[in-house]
C-alpha atoms as a PDB file:
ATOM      1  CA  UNK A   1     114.567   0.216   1.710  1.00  0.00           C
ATOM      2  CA  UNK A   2     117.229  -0.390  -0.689  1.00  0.00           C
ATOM      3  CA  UNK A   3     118.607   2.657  -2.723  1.00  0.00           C
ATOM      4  CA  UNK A   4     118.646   0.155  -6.120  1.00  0.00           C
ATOM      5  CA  UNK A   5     119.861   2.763  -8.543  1.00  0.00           C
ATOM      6  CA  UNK A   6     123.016   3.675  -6.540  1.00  0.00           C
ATOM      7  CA  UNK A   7     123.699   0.035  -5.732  1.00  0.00           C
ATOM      8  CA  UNK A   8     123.804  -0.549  -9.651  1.00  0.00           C
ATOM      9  CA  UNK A   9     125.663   1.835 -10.229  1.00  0.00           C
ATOM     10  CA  UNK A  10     128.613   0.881  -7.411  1.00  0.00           C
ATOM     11  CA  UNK A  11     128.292  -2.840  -8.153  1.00  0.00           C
ATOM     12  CA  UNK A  12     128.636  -2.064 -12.322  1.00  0.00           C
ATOM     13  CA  UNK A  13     131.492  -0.085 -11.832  1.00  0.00           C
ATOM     14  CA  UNK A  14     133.498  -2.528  -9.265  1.00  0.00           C
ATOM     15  CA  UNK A  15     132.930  -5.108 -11.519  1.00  0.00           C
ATOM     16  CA  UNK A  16     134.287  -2.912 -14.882  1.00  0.00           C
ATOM     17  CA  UNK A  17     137.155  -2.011 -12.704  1.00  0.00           C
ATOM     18  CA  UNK A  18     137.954  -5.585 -11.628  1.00  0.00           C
ATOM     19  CA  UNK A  19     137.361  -6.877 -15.114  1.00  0.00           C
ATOM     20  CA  UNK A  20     139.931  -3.988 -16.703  1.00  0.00           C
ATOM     21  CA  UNK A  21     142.868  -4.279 -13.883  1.00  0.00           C
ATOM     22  CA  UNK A  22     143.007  -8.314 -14.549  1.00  0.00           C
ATOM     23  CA  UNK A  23     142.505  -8.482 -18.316  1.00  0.00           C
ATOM     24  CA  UNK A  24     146.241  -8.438 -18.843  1.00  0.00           C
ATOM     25  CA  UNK A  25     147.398 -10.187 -15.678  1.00  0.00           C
ATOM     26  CA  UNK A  26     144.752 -13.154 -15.315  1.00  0.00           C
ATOM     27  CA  UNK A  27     143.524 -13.919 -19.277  1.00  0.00           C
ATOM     28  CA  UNK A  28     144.666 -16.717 -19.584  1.00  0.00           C
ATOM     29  CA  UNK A  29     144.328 -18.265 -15.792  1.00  0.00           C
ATOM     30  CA  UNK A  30     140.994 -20.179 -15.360  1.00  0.00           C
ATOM     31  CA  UNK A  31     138.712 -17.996 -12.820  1.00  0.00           C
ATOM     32  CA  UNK A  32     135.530 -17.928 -11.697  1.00  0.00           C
ATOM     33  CA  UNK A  33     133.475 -15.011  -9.950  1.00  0.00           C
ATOM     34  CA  UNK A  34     131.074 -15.846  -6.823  1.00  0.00           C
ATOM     35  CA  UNK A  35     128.475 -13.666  -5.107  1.00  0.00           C
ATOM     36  CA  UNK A  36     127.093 -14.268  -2.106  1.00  0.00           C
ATOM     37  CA  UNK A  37     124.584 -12.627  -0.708  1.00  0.00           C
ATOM     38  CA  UNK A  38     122.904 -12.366   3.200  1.00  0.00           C
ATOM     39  CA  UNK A  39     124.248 -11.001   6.271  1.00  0.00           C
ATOM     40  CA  UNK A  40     127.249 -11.783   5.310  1.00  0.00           C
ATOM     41  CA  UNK A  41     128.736  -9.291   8.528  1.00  0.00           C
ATOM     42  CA  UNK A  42     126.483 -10.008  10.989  1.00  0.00           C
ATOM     43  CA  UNK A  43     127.479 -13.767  11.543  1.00  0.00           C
ATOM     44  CA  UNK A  44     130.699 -13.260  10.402  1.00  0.00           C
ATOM     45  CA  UNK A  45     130.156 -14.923   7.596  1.00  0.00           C
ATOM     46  CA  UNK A  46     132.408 -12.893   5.454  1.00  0.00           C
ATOM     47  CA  UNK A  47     135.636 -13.835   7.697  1.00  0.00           C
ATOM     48  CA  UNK A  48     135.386 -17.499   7.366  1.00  0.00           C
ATOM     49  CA  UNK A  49     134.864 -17.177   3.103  1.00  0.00           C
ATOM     50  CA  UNK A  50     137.617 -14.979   3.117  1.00  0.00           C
ATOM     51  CA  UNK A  51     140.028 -17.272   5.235  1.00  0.00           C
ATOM     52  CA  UNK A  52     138.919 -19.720   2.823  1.00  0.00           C
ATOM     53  CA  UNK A  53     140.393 -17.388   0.093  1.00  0.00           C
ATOM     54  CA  UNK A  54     143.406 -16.726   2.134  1.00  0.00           C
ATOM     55  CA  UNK A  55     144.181 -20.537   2.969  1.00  0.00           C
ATOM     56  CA  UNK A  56     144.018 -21.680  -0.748  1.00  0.00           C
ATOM     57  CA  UNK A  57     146.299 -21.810  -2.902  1.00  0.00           C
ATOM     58  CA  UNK A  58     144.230 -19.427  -5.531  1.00  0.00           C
ATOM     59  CA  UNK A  59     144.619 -16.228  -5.897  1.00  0.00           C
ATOM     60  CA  UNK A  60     141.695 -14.215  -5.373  1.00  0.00           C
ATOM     61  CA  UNK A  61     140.331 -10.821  -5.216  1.00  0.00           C
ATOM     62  CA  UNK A  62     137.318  -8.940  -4.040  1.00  0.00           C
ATOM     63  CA  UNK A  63     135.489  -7.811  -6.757  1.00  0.00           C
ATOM     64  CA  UNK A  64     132.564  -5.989  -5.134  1.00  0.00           C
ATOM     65  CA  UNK A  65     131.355  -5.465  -1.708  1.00  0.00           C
ATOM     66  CA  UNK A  66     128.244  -3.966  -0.229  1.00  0.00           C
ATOM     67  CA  UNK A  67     127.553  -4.140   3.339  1.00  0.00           C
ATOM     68  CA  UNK A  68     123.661  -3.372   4.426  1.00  0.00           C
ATOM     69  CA  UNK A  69     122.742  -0.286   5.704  1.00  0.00           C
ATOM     70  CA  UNK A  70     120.503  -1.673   8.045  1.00  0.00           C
ATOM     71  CA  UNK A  71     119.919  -4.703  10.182  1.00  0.00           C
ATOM     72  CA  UNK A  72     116.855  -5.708   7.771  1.00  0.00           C
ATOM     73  CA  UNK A  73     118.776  -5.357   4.251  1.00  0.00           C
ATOM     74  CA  UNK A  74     120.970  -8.304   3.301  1.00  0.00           C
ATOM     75  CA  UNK A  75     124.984  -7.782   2.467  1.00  0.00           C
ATOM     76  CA  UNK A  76     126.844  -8.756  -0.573  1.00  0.00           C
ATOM     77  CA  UNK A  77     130.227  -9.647  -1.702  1.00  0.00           C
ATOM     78  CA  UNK A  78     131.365 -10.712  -5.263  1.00  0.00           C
ATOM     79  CA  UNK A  79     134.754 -12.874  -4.979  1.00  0.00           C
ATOM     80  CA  UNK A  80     136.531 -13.361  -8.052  1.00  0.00           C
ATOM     81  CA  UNK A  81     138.889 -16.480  -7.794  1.00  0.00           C
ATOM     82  CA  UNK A  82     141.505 -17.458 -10.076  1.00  0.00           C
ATOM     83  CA  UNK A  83     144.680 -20.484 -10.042  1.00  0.00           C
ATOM     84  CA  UNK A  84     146.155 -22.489 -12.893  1.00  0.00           C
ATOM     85  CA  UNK A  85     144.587 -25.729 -11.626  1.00  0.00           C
ATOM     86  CA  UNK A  86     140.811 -25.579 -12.251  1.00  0.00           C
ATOM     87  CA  UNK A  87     140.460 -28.780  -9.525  1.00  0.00           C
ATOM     88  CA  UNK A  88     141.572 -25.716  -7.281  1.00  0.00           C
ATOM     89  CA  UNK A  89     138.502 -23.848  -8.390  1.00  0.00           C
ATOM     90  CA  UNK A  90     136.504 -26.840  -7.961  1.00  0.00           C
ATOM     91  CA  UNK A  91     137.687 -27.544  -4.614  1.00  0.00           C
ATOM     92  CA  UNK A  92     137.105 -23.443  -3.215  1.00  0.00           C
ATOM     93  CA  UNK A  93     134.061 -23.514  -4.314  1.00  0.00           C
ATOM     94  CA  UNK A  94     132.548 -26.596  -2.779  1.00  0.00           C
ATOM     95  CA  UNK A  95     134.221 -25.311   0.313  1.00  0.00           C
ATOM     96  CA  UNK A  96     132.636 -22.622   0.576  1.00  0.00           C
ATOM     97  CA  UNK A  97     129.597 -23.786  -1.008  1.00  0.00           C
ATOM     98  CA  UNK A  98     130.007 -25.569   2.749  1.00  0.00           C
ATOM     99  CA  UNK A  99     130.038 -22.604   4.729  1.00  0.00           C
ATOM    100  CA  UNK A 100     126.766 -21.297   3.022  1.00  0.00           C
ATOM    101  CA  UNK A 101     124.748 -24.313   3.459  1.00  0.00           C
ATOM    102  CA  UNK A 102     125.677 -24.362   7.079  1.00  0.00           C
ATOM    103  CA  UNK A 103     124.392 -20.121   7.567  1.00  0.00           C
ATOM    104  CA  UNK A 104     121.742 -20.901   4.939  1.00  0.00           C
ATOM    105  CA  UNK A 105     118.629 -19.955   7.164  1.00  0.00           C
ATOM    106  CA  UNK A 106     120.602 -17.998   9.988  1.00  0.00           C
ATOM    107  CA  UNK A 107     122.032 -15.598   7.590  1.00  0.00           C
ATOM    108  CA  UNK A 108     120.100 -15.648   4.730  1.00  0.00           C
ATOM    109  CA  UNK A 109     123.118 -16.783   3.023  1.00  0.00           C
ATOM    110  CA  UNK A 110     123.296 -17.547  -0.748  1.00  0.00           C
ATOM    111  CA  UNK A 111     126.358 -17.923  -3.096  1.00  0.00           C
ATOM    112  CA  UNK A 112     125.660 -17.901  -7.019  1.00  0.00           C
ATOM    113  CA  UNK A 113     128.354 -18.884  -9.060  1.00  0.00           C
ATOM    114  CA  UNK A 114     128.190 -16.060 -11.913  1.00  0.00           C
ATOM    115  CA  UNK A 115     131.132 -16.675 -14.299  1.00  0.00           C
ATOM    116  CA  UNK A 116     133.694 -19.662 -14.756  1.00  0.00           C
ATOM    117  CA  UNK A 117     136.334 -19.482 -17.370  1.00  0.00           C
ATOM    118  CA  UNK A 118     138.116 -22.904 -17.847  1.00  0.00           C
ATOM    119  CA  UNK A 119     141.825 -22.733 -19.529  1.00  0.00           C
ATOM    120  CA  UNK A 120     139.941 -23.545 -22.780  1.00  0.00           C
ATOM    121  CA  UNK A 121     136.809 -21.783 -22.619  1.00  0.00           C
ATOM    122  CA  UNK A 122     133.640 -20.565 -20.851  1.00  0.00           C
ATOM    123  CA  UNK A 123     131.603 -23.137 -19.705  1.00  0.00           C
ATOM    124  CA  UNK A 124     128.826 -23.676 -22.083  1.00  0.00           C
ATOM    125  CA  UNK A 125     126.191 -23.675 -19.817  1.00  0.00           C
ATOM    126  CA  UNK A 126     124.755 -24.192 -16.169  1.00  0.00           C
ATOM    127  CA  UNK A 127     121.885 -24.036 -14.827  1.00  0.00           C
ATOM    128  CA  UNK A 128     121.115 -22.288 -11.329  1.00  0.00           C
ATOM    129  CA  UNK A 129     118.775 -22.371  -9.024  1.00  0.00           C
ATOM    130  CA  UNK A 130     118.588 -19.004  -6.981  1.00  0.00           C
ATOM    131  CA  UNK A 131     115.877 -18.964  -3.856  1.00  0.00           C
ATOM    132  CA  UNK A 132     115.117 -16.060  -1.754  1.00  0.00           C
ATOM    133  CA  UNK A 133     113.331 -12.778  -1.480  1.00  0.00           C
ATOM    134  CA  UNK A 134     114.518 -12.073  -4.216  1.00  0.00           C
ATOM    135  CA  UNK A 135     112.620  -8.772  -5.090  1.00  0.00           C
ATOM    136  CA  UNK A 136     111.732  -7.187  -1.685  1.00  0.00           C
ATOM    137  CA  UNK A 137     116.047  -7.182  -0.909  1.00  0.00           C
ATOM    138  CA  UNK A 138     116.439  -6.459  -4.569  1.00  0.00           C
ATOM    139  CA  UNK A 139     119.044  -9.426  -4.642  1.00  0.00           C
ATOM    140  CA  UNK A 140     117.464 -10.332  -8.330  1.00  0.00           C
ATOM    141  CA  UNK A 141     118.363  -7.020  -9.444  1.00  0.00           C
ATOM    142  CA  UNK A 142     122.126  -7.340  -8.018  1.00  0.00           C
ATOM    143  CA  UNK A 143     122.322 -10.731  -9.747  1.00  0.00           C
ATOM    144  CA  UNK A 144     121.347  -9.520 -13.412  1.00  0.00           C
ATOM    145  CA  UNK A 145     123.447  -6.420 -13.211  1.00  0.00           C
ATOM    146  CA  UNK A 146     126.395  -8.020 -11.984  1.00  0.00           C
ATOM    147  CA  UNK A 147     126.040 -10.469 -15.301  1.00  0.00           C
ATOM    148  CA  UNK A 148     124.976  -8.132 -17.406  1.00  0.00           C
ATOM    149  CA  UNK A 149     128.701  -6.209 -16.513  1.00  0.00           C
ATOM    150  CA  UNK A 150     130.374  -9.475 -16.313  1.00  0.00           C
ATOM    151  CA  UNK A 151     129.560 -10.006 -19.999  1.00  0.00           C
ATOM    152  CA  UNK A 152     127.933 -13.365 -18.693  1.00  0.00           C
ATOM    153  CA  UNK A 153     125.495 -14.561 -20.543  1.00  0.00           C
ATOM    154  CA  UNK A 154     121.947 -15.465 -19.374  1.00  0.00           C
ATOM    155  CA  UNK A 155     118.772 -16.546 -19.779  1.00  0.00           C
ATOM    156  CA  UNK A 156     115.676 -16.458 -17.370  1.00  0.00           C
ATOM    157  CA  UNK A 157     113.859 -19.965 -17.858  1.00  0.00           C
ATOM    158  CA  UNK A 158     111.942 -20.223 -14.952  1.00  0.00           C
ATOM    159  CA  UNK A 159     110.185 -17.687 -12.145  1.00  0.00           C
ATOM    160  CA  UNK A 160     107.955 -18.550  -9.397  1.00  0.00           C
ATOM    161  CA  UNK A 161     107.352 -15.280  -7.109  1.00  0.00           C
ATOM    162  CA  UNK A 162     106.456 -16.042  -3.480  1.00  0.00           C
ATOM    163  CA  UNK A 163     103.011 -14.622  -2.965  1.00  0.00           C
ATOM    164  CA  UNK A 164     103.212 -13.253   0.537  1.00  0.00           C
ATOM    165  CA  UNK A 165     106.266 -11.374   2.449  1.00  0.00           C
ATOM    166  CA  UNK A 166     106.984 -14.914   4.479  1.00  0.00           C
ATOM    167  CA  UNK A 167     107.438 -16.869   1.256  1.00  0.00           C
ATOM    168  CA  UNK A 168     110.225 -16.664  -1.167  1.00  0.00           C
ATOM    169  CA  UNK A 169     110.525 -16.697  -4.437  1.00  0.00           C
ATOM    170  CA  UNK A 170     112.870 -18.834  -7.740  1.00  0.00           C
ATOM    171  CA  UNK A 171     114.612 -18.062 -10.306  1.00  0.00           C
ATOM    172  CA  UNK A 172     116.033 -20.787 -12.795  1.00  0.00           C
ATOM    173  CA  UNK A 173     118.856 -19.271 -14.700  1.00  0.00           C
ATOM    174  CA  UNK A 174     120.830 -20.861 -17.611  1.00  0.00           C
ATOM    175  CA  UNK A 175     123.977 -18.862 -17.352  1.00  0.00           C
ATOM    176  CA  UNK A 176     126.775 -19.403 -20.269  1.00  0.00           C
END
């Protein structure tokens, strides 16, 4: 079972602390911030994003990390990119958009993109589509708090819970 509280708690204050140490250094670089949840350790999945992160030419920083406890509880990792080229941001993030579509149903893998700052401005708005067991794991809880600390924000505009353990549920967010 998933100790929700304390995982707030650690996942609020990496994020604060990330947010803080970069405010000076990285204001006025475009950025964006990308979770991904699943067992992220397990199939190694966490290597190959990273050597993604490594072999760009974006600099990039890990944000938050919390590996499972147990074989059953998914893993998750915030990355928080940033370059002076926003095609750079695009191009990272359909990369390893990539690498999640490919461990998708081996790993439970997800990745939710939950902030983009252009060189100009936030984005105004996107839409995302977030699928899983998302309750049961707790990853819907992880995903709010993270925005809510992010100062992203968000608006719930669609729900449809799974109604046994073998289905999942969705979540439409419009995230600004």
């Amino acid at each position: 079972k998933v100790d929700t509280e304390s995982l707030v708690m650690e996942v609020n204050e990496a994020v604060k602390q990330s947010v803080s140490d970069d405010k000076d250094k990285d204001g006025h670089r475009p950025y964006m911030l990308l979770q991904f949840v699943g067992h992220l350790f397990d199939k190694m999945v966490v290597n190959t994003l990273i050597d993604l992160a490594v072999d760009s030419p974006c600099d990039y920083k890990v944000v938050q990390m919390m590996p499972a406890k147990t074989d059953e509880q998914l893993s998750s990792m915030t990355l928080k990119i940033v370059t002076d080229d926003e095609e750079q941001l695009d191009a990272i993030k359909s990369r390893m958009s990539a690498v999640v579509k490919v461990y998708e149903k081996s790993a439970e893998c997800q990745m939710v993109e939950l902030a983009k700052k252009s060189s100009i401005k936030l984005t105004t708005h996107k839409f995302v589509l977030v699928t899983g067991h998302l309750f049961d794991k707790a990853l819907f809880n992880r995903l709010l708090d993270i925005m809510v600390v992010s100062s992203v924000d968000f608006e719930v505009v669609g729900m449809k819970l799974g109604r046994s353990d073998a289905e999942t549920s969705t979540c439409n967010l419009k995230i600004s």
